[in-house]
Structures are given as structure tokens and as C-alpha cells.
Protein backbone atom coordinates (compact mmCIF):
# COMPACT_ATOMS: atom_id res chain seq x y z
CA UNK A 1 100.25 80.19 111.53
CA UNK A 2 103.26 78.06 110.99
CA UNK A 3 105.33 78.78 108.64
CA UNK A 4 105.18 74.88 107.48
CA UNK A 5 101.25 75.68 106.56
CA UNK A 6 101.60 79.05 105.05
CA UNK A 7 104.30 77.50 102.63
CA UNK A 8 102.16 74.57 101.60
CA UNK A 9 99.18 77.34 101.33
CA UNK A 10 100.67 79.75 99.25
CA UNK A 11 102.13 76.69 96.94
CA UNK A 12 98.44 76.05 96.94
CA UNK A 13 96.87 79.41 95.62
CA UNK A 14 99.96 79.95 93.24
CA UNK A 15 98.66 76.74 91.71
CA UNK A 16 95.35 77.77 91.99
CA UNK A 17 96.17 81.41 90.01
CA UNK A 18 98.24 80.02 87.63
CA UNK A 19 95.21 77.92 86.03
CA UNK A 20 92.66 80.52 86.28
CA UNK A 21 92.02 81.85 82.99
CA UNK A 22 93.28 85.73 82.01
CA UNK A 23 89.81 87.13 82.33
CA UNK A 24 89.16 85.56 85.72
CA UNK A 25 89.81 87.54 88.84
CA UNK A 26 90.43 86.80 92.43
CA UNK A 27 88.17 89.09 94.45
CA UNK A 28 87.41 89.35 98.05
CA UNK A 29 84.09 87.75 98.97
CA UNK A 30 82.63 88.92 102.42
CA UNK A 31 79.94 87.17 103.08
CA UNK A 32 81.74 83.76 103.38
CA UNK A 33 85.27 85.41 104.28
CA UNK A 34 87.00 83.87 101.27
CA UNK A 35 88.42 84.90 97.96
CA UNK A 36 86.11 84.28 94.81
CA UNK A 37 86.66 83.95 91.08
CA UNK A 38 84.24 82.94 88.54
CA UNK A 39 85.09 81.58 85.28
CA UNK A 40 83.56 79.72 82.24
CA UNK A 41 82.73 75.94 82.45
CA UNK A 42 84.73 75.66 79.13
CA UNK A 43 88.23 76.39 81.39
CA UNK A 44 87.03 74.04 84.01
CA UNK A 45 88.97 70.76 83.32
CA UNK A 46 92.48 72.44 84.01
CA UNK A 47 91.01 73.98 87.41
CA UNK A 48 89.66 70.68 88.72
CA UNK A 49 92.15 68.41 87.66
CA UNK A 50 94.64 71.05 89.71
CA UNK A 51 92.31 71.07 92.85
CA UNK A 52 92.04 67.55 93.10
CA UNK A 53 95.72 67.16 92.63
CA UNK A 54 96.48 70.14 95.48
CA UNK A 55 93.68 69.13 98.39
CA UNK A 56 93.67 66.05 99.78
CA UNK A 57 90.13 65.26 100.42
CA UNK A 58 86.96 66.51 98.66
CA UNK A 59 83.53 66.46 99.74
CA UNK A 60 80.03 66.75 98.56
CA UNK A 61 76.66 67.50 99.61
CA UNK A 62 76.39 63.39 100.45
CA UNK A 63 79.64 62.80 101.61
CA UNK A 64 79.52 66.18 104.16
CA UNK A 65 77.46 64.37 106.28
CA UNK A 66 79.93 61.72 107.73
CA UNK A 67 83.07 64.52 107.42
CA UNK A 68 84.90 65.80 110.64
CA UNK A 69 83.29 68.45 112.76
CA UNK A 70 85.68 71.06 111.73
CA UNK A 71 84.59 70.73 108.01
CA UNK A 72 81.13 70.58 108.44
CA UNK A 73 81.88 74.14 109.62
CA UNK A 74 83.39 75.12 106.93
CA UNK A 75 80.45 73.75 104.82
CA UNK A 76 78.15 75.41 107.14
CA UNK A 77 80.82 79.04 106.90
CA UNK A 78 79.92 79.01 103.23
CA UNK A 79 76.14 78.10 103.65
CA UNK A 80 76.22 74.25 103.21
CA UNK A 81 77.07 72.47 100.43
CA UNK A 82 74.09 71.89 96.90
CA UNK A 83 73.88 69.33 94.74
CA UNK A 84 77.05 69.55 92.11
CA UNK A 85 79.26 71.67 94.46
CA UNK A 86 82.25 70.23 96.05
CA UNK A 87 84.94 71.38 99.28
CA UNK A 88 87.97 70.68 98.72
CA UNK A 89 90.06 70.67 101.75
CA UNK A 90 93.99 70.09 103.26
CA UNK A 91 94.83 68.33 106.63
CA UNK A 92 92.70 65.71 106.91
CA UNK A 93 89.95 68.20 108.72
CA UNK A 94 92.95 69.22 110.88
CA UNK A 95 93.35 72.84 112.10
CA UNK A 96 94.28 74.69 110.12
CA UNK A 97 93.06 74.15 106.78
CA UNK A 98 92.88 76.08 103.42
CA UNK A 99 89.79 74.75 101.90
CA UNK A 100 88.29 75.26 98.19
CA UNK A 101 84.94 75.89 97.38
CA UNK A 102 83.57 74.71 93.39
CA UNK A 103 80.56 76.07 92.80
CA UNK A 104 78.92 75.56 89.43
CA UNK A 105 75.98 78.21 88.17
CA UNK A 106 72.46 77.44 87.30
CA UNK A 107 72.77 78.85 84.15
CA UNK A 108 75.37 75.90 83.57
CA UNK A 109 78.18 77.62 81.84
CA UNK A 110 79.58 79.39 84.92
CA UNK A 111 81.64 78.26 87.80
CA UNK A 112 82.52 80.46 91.15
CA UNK A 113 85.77 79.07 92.83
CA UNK A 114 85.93 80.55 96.40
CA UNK A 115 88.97 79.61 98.31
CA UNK A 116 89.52 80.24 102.48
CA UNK A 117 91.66 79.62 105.55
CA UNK A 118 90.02 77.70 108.45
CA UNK A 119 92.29 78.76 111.72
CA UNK A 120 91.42 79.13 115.12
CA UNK A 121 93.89 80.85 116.03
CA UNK A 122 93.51 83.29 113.28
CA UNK A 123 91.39 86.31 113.39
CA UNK A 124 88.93 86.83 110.02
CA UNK A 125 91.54 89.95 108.84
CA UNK A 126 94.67 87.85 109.01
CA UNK A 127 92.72 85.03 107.06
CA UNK A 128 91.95 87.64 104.43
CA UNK A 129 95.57 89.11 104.46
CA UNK A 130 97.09 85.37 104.19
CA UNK A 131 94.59 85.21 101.38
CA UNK A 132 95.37 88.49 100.12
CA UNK A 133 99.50 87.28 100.05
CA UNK A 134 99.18 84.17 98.58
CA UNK A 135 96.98 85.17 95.58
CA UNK A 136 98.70 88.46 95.22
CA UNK A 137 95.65 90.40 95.87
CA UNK A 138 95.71 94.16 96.85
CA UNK A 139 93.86 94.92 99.34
């Protein structure tokens, strides 16, 4: 990855961890090769006010529809996106991209935040590492 991108990216998550609240934690999530941390809707001004002001673009499950290729497959890498949940995403659809997943609860007073690294010329482990760096994760 260029060094250019992993700069911006790690500016990113640092942003990203330092408005998480105390009790939230960043945790590997498998099944959609991202990192995931859930928090309480009460916290959840500060979070999206600091997404929207890190990722350029932001889609819903409307909006999806007339996006790029590239993130309609990161929709579809993290199972599409429902009604109230929104992608955030850098580059303009543009490989590569670090992209943001907001995902509010049903029981409507928690959110799940996953975040992950769209890059072809990344294999899934480096994603995770680059994740794993930039969050200040141990693996």
C-alpha cells in the first residue's frame, strides 16, 4: 500500500479510537474482515460527526444503488446495506479505500461501528494487520 494511503488511514482510525467511548473495544470481526466496536446510541453524536468529517462520501441503502462498482462490493463484503445503516468511504470509490460501516441495533440503543480496508492488491491478513496497526490492536 502506499505509504501516502496508510498515513491518511491510520490518521483515520486514530480519529476513529480517540472518540470511541472507554468501554468500547475494537475487536476483530471475521465474517466481514473488518474491525468492530459497539457502543451506546447516547455516545453517538461525537462518532458521527467525526466520520462524516474523516470519509469523504457516505452512502445508504438508497443511495448504494447508483455508487461505483467497487463500493457496491464493499456493501455487498459486509452483506448489503439496511435501512438506517450507512458506508462511509475514502477515495472517491478509488482503490484502495478504508471504508466505515454504522450500524445501528434493533433494540435502538446500540450501535456496531465496523471499519475495513478495500485493496486489491492486499491479501485479507495484511488488511487485518493494517487494521490491527492503525487501531493499536493486538493480534
Amino acid at each position: 500500500m502506499d505509504p501516502n494511503f496508510k498515513k491518511r488511514f491510520n490518521t483515520i482510525c486514530s480519529k476513529m479510537k480517540s472518540v470511541l467511548p472507554g468501554s468500547s473495544v475494537w475487536e476483530l470481526d471475521d465474517r466481514f474482515n473488518t474491525v468492530v466496536a459497539a457502543f451506546e446510541r447516547n455516545s453517538s453524536e461525537i462518532i458521527f460527526s467525526a466520520l462524516k468529517a474523516s470519509f469523504s462520501q457516505e452512502w445508504s441503502k438508497k443511495t448504494v444503488r447508483k455508487a461505483p462498482a467497487h463500493i457496491k462490493s464493499i456493501a455487498d463484503s459486509i452483506s448489503g446495506i439496511e435501512t438506517g445503516q450507512i458506508v462511509f468511504t475514502t477515495n472517491g470509490g478509488a482503490d484502495p479505500v478504508l471504508f466505515a460501516a454504522w450500524w445501528p441495533w434493533g433494540d435502538g440503543i446500540n450501535i456496531s461501528l465496523r471499519i475495513g480496508v478495500s485493496d486489491s492488491s492486499l491479501n485479507e491478513e495484511d488488511k487485518k494487520n493494517h487494521l490491527a496497526e492503525w487501531l493499536e490492536l493486538n493480534l
